[in-house]
N, C-alpha and C. Protein backbone atom coordinates (compact mmCIF):
# COMPACT_ATOMS: atom_id res chain seq x y z
N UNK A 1 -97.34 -111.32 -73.54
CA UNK A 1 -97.86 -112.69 -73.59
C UNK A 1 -96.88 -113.62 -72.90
N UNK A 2 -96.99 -114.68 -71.95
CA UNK A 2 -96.78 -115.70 -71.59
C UNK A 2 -96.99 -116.95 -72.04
N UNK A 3 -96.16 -118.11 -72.40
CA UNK A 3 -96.27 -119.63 -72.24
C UNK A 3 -96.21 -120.27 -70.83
N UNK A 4 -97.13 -121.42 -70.78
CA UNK A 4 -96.59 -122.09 -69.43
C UNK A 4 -97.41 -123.56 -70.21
N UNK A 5 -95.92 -124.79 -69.76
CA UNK A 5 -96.36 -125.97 -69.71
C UNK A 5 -96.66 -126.55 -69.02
N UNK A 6 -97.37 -127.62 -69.00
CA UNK A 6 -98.11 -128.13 -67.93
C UNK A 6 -98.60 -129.70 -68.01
N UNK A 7 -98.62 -130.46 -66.90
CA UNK A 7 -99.15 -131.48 -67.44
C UNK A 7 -100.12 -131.56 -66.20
N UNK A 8 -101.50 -132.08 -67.07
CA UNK A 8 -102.74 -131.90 -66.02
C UNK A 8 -102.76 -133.46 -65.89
N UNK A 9 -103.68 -133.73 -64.55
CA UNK A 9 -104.18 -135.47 -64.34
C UNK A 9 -105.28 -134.77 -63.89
N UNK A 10 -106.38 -135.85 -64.37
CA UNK A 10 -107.72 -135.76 -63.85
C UNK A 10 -108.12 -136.63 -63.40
N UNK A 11 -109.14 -136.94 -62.25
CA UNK A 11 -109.77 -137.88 -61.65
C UNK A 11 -110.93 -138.16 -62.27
N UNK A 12 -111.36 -139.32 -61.47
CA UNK A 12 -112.62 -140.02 -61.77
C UNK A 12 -113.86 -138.65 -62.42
N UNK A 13 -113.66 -138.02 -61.05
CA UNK A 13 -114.58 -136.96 -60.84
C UNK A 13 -114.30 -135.67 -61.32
N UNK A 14 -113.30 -135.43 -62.55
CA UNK A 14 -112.61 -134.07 -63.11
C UNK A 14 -112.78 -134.44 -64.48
N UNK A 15 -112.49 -135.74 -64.71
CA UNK A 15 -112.62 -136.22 -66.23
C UNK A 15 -113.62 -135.67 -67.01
N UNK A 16 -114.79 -135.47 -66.34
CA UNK A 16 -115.95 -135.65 -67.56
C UNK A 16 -116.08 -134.35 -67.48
N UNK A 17 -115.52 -132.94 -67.29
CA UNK A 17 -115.77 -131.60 -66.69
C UNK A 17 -115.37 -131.11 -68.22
N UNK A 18 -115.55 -130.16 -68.52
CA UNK A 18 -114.73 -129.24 -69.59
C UNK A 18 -113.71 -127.77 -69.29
N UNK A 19 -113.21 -128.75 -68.28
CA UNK A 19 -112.33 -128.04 -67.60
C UNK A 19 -111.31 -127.01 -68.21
N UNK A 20 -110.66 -127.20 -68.90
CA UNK A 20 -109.65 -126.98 -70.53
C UNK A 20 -110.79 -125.84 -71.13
N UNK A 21 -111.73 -126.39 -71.51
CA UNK A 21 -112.38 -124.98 -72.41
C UNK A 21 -112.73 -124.08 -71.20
N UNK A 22 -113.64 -124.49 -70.31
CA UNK A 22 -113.81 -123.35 -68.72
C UNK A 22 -112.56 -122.53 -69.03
N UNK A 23 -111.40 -122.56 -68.69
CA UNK A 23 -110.27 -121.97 -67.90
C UNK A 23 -110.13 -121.12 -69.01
N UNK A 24 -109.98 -121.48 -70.55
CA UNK A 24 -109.87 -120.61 -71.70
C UNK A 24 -110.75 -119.69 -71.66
N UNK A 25 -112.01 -120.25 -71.33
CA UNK A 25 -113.04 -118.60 -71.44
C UNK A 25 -113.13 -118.01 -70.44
N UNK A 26 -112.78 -118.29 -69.31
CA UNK A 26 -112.93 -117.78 -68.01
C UNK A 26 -111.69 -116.43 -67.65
N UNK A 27 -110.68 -117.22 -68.40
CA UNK A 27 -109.35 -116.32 -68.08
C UNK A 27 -108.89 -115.50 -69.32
N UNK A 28 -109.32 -116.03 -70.41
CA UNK A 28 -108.83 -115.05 -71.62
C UNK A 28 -107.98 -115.49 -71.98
N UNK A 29 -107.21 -117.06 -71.63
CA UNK A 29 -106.13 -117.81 -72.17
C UNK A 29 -106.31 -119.30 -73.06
N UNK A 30 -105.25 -118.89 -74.35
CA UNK A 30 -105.22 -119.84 -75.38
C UNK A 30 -104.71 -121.39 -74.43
N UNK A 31 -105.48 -122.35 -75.03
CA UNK A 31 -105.21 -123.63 -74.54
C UNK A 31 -105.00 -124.41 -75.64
N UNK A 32 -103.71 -125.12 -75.81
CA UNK A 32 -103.44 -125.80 -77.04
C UNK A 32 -102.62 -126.76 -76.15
N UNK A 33 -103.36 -128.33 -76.93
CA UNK A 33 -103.13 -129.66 -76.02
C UNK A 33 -102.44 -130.36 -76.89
N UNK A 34 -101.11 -131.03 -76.40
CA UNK A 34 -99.69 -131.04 -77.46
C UNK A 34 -99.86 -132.71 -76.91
N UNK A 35 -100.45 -133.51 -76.24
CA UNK A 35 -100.56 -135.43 -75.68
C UNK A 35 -101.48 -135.24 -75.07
N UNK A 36 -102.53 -136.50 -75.36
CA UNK A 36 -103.26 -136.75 -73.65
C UNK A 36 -103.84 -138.39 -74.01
N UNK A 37 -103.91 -138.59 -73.20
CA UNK A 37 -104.33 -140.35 -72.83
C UNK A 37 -105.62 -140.05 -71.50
N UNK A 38 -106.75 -140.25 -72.30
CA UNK A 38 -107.98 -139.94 -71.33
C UNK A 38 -109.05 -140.86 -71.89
N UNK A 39 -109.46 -141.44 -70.71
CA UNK A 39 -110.71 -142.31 -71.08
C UNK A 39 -111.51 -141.83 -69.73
N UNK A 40 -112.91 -142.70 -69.66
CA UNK A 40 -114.18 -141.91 -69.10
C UNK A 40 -113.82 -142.33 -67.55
N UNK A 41 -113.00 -142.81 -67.07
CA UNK A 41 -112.59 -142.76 -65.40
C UNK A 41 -111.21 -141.86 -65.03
N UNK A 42 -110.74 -141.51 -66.01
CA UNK A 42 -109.18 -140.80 -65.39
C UNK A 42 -108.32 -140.18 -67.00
N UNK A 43 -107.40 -139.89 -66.77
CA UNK A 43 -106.71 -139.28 -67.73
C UNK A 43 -105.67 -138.40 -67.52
N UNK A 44 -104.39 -137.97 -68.36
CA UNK A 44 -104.10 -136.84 -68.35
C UNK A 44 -103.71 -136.44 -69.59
N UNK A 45 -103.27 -134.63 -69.62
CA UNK A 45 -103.12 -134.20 -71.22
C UNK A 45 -102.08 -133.09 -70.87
N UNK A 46 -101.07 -132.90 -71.61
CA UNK A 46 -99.84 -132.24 -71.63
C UNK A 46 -100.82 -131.12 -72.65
N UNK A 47 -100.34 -130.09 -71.78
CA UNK A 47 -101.30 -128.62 -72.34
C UNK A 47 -100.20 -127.57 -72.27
N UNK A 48 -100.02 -126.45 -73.19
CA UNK A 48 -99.51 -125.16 -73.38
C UNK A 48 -100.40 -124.41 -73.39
N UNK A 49 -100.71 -123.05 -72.39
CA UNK A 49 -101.24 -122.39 -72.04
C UNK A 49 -100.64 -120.84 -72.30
N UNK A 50 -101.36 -120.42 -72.42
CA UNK A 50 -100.66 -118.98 -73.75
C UNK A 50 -101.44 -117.75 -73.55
N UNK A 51 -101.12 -116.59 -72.91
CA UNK A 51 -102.32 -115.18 -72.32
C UNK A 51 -101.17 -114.67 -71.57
N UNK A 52 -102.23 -113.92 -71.01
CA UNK A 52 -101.19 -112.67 -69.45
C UNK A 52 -100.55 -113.67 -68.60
N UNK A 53 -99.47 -113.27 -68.31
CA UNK A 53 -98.83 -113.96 -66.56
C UNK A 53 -100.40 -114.23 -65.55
N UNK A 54 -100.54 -113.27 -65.62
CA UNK A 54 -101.25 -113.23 -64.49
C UNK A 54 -102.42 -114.08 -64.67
N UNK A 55 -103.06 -113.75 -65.83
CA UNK A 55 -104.66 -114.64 -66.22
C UNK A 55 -104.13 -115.65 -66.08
N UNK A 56 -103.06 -116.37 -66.38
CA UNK A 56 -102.38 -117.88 -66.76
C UNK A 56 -102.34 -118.52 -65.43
N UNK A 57 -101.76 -117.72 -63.98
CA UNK A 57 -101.74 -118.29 -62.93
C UNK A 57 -103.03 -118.28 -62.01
N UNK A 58 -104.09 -117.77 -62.59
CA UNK A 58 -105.17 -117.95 -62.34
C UNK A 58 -106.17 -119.09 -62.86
N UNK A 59 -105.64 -119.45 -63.57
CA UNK A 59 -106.34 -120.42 -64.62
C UNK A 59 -105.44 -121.73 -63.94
N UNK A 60 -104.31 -121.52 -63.78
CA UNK A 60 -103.58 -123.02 -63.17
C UNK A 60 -104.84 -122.92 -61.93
N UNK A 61 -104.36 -121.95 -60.55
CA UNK A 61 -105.44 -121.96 -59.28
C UNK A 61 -106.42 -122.73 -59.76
N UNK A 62 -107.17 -122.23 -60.57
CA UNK A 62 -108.66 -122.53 -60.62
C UNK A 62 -108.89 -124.74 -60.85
N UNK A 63 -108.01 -124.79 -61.84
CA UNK A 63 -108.06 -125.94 -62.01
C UNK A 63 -107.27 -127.06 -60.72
N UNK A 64 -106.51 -126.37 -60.14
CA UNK A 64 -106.26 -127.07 -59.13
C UNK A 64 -107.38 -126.84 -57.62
N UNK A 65 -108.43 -126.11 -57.69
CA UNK A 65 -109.35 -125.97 -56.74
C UNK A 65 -110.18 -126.97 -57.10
N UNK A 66 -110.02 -126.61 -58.29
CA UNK A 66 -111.28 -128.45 -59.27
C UNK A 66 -110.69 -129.49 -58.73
N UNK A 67 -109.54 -129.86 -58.09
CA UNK A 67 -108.86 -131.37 -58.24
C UNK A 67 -108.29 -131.73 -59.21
N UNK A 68 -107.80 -130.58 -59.93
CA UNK A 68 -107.19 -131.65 -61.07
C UNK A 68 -105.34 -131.23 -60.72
N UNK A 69 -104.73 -132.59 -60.70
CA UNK A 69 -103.67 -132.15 -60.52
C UNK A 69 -102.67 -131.19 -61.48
N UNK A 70 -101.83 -130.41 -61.14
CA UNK A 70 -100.95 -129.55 -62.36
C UNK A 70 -99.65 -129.71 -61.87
N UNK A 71 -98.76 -130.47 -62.89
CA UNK A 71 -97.42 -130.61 -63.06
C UNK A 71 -97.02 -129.60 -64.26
N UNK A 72 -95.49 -128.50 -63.57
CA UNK A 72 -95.10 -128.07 -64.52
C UNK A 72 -94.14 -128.77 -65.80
N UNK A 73 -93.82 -128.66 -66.77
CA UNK A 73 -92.86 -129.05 -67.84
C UNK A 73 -92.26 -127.94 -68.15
N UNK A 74 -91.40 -128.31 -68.46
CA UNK A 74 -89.84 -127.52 -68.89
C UNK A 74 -90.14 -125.91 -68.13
N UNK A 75 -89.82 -126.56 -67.09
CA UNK A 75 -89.81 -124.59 -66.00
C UNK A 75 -91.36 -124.13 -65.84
N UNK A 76 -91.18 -122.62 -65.53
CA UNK A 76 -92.50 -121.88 -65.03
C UNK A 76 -93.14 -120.91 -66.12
N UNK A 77 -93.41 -120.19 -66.01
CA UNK A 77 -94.06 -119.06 -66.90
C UNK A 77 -93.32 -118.49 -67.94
N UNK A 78 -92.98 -118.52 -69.17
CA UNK A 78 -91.77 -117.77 -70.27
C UNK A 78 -92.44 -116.45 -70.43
N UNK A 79 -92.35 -115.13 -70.04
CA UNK A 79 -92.90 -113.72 -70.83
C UNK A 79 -91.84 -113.62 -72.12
N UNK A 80 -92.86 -113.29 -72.83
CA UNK A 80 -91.69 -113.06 -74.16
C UNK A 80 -92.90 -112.41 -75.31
């Protein structure tokens, strides 16, 4: 299992998506959202993301093909 932090921004046009649950069922990775400040034009939410290395950097891709931006927090991927 892997952690990776992250801080997402969403646009006008990413906001209203269920982007966060998508990526959890899509990839097989736990999504647990630790801040977010989001209203119905923009937003972002400080997320810990928790599964395989690999499903995890697939699930970042995917959401950055959506437009939503991904900033890491405290480093890259922890296996442990």
């Amino acid at each position: 299992m892997a952690n990776l932090k992250v801080r997402l921004t969403f646009s006008g046009e990413t906001i209203k998506r269920p982007l966060i649950y998508e990526i959890g069922h899509m990839f097989k990775v736990v999504t647990n959202i630790r801040k977010a400040d989001v209203d119905e034009k923009r937003g972002w939410v400080e997320l810990e993301i928790t599964g395989e290395g690999e499903e995890i950097e697939k699930a970042v891709e995917a959401l950055k093909e959506k437009g939503v931006r991904v900033d890491p927090i405290e480093g890259d991927i922890v296996e442990g």
